[in-house]
Protein backbone atom coordinates (compact mmCIF):
# COMPACT_ATOMS: atom_id res chain seq x y z
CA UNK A 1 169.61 0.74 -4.04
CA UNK A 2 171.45 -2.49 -4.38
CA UNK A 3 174.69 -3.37 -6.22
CA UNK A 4 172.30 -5.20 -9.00
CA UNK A 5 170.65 -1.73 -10.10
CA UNK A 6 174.31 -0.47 -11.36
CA UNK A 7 175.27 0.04 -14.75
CA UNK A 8 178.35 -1.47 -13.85
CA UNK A 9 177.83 -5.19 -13.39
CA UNK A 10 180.38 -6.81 -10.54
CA UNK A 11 180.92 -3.16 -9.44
CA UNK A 12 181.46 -4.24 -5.65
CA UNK A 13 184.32 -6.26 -7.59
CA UNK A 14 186.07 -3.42 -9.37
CA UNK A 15 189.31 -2.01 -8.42
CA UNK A 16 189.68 1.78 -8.46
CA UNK A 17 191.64 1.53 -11.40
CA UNK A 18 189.32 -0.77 -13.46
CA UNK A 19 186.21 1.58 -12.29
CA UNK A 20 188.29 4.55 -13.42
CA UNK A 21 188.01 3.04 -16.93
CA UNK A 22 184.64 1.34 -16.99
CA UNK A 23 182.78 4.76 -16.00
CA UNK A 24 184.11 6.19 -18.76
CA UNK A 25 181.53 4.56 -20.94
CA UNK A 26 178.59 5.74 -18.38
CA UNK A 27 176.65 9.19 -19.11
CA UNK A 28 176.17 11.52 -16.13
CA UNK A 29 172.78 9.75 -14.81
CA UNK A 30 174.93 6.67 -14.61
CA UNK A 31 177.72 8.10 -12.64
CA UNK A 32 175.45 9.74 -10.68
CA UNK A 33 173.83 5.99 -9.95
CA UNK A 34 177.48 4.88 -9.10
CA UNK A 35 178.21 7.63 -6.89
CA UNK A 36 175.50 7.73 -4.61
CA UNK A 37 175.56 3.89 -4.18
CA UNK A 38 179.31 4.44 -3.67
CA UNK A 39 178.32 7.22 -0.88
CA UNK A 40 176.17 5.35 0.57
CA UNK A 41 178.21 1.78 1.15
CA UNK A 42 182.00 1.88 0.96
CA UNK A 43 182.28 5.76 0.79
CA UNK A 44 186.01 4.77 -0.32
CA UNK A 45 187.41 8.84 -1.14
CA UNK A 46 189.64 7.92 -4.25
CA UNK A 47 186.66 6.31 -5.91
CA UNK A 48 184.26 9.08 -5.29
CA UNK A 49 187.07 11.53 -6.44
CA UNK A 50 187.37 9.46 -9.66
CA UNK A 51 183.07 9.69 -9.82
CA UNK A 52 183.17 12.93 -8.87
CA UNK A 53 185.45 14.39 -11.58
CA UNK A 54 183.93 11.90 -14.17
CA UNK A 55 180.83 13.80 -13.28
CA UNK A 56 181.46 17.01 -13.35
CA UNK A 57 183.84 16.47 -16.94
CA UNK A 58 180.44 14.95 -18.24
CA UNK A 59 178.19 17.67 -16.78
CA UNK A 60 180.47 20.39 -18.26
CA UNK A 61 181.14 18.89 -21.56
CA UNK A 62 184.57 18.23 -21.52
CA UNK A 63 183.88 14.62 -21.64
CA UNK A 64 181.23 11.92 -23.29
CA UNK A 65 180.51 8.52 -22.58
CA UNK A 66 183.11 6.64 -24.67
CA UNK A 67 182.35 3.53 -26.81
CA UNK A 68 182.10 0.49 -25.13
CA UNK A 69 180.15 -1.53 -22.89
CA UNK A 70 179.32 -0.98 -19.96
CA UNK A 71 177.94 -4.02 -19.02
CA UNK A 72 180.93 -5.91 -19.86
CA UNK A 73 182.25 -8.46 -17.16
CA UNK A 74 185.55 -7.44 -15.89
CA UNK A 75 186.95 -10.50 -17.35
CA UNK A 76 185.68 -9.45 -20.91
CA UNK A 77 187.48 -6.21 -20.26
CA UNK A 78 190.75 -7.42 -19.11
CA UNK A 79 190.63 -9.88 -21.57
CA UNK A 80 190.27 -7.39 -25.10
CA UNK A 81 192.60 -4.80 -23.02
CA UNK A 82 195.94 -7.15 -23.22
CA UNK A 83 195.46 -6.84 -27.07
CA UNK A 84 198.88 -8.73 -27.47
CA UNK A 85 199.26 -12.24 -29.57
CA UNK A 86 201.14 -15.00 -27.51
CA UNK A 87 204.75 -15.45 -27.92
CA UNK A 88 205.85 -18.43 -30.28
CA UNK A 89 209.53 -19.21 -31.06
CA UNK A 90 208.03 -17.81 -34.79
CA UNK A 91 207.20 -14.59 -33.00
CA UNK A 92 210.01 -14.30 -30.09
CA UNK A 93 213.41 -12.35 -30.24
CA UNK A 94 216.64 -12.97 -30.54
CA UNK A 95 218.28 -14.30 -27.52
CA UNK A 96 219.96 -11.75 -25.85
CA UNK A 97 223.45 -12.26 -23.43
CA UNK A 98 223.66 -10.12 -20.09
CA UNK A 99 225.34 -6.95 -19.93
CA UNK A 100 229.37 -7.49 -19.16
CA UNK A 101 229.18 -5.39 -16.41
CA UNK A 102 228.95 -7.28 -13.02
CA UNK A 103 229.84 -11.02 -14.53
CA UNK A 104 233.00 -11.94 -13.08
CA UNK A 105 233.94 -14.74 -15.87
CA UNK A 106 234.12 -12.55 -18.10
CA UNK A 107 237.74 -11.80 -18.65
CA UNK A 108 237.02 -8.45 -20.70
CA UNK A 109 235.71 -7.19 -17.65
CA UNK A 110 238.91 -6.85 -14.78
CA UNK A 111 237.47 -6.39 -11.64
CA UNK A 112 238.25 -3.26 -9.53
């Protein structure tokens, strides 16, 4: 089996973290593909715990694939995860001045 026959596309690519999420939209035939190409290559033991669990949440029913795509690049991902709009000076906050504490020109503050 080679890294092309994944449902994950760029798997060899994925972080522990961002596979933790991307399975999540896999059934249990899928993380069953993952996992045995994961045995069989990098054999890394947090990512077949994460598979592993995934697996057995799916194969009990305490889980389902989640919405989503799982063929999504991990750029497409990242990208619709920040979810945020960019900061304008329409959209930014007030300034703010440092804390008192610990600025010693500040003659409300006498040092001890």
């Amino acid at each position: 089996m080679t890294h092309h026959d994944l449902p994950l596309p760029d798997y060899d690519d994925l972080s522990s973290g961002a596979l933790e999420s991307r399975v999540r939209t896999l059934d249990a035939a899928g993380v069953e593909q993952v996992l045995a190409y994961e045995r069989a290559h990098a054999d890394r033991i947090q990512v077949v715990q994460i598979l592993e669990h995934r697996l057995q949440a799916l194969q009990t029913g305490d889980a389902q694939p989640s919405g989503g795509d799982p063929t999504a690049s991990a750029t497409q991902v990242q990208q619709g995860a920040s979810g945020g709009s960019p900061v304008s000076p329409a959209t930014q906050g007030p300034k703010q001045n440092p804390p008192s504490q610990g600025v010693p020109t500040n003659p409300a503050q006498p040092r001890t």
